[in-house]
N, C-alpha and C. Protein backbone atom coordinates (compact mmCIF):
# COMPACT_ATOMS: atom_id res chain seq x y z
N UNK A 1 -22.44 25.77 35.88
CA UNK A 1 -22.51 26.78 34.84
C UNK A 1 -21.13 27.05 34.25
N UNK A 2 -20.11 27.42 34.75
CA UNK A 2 -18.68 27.04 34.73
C UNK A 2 -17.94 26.17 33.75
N UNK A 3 -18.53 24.78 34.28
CA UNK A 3 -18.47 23.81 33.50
C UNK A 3 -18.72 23.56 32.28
N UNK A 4 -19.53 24.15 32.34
CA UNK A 4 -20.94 23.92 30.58
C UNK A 4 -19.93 24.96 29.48
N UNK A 5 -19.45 26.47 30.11
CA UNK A 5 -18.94 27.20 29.41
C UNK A 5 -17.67 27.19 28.85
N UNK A 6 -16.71 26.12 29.86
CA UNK A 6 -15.44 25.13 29.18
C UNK A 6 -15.67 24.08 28.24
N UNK A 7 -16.70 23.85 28.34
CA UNK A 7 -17.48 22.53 27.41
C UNK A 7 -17.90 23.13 26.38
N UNK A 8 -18.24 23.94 26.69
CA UNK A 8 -18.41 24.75 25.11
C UNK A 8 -17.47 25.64 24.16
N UNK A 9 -16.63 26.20 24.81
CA UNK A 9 -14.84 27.21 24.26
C UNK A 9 -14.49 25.69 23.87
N UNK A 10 -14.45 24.81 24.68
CA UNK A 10 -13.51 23.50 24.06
C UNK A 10 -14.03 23.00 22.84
N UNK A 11 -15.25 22.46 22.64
CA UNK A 11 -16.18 22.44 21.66
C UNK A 11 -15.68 23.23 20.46
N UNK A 12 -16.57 24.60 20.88
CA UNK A 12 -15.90 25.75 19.61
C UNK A 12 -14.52 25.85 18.86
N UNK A 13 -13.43 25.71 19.99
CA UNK A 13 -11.85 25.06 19.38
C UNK A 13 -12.01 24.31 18.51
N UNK A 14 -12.79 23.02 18.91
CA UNK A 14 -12.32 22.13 18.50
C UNK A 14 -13.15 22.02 16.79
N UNK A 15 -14.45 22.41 16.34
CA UNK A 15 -14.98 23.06 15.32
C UNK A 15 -14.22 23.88 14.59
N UNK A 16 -13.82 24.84 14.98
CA UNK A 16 -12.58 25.52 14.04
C UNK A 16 -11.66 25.26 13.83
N UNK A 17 -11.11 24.46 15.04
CA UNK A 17 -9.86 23.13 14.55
C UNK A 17 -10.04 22.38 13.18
N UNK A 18 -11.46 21.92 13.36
CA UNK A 18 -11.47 20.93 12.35
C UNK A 18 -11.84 21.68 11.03
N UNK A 19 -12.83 22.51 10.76
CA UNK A 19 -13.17 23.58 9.70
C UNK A 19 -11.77 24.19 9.29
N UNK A 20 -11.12 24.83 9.89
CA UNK A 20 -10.30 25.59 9.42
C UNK A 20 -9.01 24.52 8.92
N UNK A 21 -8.65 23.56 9.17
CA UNK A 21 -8.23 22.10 8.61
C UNK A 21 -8.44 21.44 7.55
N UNK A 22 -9.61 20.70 7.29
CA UNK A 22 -10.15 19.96 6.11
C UNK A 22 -10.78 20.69 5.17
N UNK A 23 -10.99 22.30 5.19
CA UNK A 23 -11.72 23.14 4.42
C UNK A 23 -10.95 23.55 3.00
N UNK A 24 -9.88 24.05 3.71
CA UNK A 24 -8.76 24.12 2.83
C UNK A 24 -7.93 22.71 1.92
N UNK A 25 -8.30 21.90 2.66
CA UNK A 25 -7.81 20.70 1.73
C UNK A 25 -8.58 19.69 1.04
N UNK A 26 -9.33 20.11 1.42
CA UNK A 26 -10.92 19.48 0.28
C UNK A 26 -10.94 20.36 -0.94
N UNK A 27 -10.64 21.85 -0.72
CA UNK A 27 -11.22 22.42 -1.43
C UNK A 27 -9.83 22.47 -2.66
N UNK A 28 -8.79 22.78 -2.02
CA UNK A 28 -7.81 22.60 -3.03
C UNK A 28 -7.85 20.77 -3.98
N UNK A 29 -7.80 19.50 -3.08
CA UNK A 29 -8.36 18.39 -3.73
C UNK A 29 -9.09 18.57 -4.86
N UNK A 30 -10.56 18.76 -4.73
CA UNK A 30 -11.18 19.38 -5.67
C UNK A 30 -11.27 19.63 -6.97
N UNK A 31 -10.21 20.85 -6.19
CA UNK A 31 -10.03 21.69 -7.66
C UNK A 31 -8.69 20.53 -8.43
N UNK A 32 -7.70 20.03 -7.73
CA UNK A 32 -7.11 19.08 -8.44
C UNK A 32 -7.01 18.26 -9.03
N UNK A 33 -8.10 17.37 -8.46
CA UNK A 33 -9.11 16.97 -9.59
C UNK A 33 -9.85 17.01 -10.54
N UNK A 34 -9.79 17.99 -10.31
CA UNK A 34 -11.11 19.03 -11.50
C UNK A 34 -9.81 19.04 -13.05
N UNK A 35 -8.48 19.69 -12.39
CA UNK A 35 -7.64 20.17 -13.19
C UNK A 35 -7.10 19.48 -14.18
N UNK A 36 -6.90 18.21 -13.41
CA UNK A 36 -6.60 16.58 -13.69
C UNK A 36 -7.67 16.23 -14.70
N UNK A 37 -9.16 16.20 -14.26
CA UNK A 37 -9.86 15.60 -15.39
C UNK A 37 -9.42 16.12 -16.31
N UNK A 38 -9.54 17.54 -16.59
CA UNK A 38 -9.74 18.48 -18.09
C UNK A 38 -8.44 18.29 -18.55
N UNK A 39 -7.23 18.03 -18.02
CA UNK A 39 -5.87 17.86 -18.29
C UNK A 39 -5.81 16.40 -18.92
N UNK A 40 -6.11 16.17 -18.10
CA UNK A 40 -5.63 14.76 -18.34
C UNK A 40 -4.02 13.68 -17.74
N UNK A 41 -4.43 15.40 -16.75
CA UNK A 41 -2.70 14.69 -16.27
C UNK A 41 -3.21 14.10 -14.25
N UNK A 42 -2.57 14.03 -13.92
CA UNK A 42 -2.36 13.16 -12.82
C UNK A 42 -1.70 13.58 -11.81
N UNK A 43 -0.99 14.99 -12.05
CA UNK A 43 -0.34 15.69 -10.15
C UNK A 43 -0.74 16.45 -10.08
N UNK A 44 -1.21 17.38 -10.62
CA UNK A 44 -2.47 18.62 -9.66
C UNK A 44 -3.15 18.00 -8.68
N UNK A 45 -3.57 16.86 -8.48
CA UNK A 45 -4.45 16.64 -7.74
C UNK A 45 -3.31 16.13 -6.21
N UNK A 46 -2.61 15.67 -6.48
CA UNK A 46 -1.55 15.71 -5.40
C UNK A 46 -0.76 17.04 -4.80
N UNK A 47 -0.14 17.50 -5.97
CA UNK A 47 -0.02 19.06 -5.59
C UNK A 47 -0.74 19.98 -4.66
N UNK A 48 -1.81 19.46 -5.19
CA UNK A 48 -3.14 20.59 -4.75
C UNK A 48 -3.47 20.42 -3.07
N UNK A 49 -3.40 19.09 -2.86
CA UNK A 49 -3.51 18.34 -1.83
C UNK A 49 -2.81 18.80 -0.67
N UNK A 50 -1.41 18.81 -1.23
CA UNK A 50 -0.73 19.62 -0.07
C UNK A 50 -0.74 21.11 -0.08
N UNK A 51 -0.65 21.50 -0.75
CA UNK A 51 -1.17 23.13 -0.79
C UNK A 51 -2.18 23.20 0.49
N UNK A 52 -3.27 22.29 -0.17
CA UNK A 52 -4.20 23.07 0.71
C UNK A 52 -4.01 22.46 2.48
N UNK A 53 -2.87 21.44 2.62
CA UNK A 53 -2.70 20.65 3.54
C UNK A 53 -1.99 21.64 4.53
N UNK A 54 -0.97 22.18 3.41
CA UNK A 54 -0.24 23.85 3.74
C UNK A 54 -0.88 25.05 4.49
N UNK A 55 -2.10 25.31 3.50
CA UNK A 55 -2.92 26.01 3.85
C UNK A 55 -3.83 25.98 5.17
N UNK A 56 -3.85 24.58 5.45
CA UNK A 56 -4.97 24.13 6.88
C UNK A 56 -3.81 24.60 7.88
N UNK A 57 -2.55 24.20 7.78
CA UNK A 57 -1.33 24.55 9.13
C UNK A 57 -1.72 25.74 8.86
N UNK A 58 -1.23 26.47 8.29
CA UNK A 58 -1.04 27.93 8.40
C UNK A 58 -2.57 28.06 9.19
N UNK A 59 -3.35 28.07 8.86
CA UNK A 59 -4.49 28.49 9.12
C UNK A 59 -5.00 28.30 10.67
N UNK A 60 -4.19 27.15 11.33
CA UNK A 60 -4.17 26.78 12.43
C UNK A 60 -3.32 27.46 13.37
N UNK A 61 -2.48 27.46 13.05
CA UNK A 61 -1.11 28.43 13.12
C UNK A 61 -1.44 29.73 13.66
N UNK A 62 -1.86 30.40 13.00
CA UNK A 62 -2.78 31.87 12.91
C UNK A 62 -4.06 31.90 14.03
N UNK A 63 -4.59 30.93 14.07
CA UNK A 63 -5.71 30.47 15.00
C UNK A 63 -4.93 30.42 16.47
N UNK A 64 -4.36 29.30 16.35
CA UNK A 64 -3.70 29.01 17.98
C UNK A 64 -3.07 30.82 18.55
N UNK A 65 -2.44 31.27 17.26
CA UNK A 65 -1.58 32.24 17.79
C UNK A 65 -2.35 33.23 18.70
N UNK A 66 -3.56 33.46 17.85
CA UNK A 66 -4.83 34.38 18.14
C UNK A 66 -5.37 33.78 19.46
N UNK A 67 -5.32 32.96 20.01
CA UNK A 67 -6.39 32.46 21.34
C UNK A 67 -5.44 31.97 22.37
N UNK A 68 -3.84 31.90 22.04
CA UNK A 68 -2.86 32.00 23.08
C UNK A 68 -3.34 33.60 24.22
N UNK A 69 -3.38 33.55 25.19
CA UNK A 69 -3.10 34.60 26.04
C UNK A 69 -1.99 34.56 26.57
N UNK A 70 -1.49 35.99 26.83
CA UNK A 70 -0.75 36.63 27.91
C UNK A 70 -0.75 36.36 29.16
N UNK A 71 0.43 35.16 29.80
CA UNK A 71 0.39 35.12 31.21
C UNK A 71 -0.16 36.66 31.77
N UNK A 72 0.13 37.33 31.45
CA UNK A 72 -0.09 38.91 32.28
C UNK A 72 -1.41 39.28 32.57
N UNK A 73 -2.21 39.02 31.73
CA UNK A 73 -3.72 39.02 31.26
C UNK A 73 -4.34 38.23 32.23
């Protein structure tokens, strides 16, 4: 039972690892593309890319910080 419930927190990590990651950089992509078609230009969509590449660290960042515990705890 033990087992199953590390198998699953690890699991769950690892889901919000990946969501909170590629969510943000799809979605900025996207839109850089999007910006690019109607433009007609060609670095928004690179720009955008890292933004949101930016945005997935941070977002991870914030995550890890939150589920670190307190030796004390």
């Amino acid at each position: 039972m033990k087992n199953q419930r590390e198998i699953n927190r690890i699991l769950t990590y690892f889901t919000q690892f990946t969501i909170n990651m590629l969510v943000p950089i799809f979605l900025c992509s996207f839109a850089g593309y999007y910006i690019d078609g109607k433009l007609g230009t060609e670095c928004f969509f690179v720009i955008l890319f890292f933004v949101g590449a930016l945005a997935g660290f941070r977002n991870i960042y914030i995550m890890v910080k939150k589920n670190i515990r307190d030796p004390k705890d």
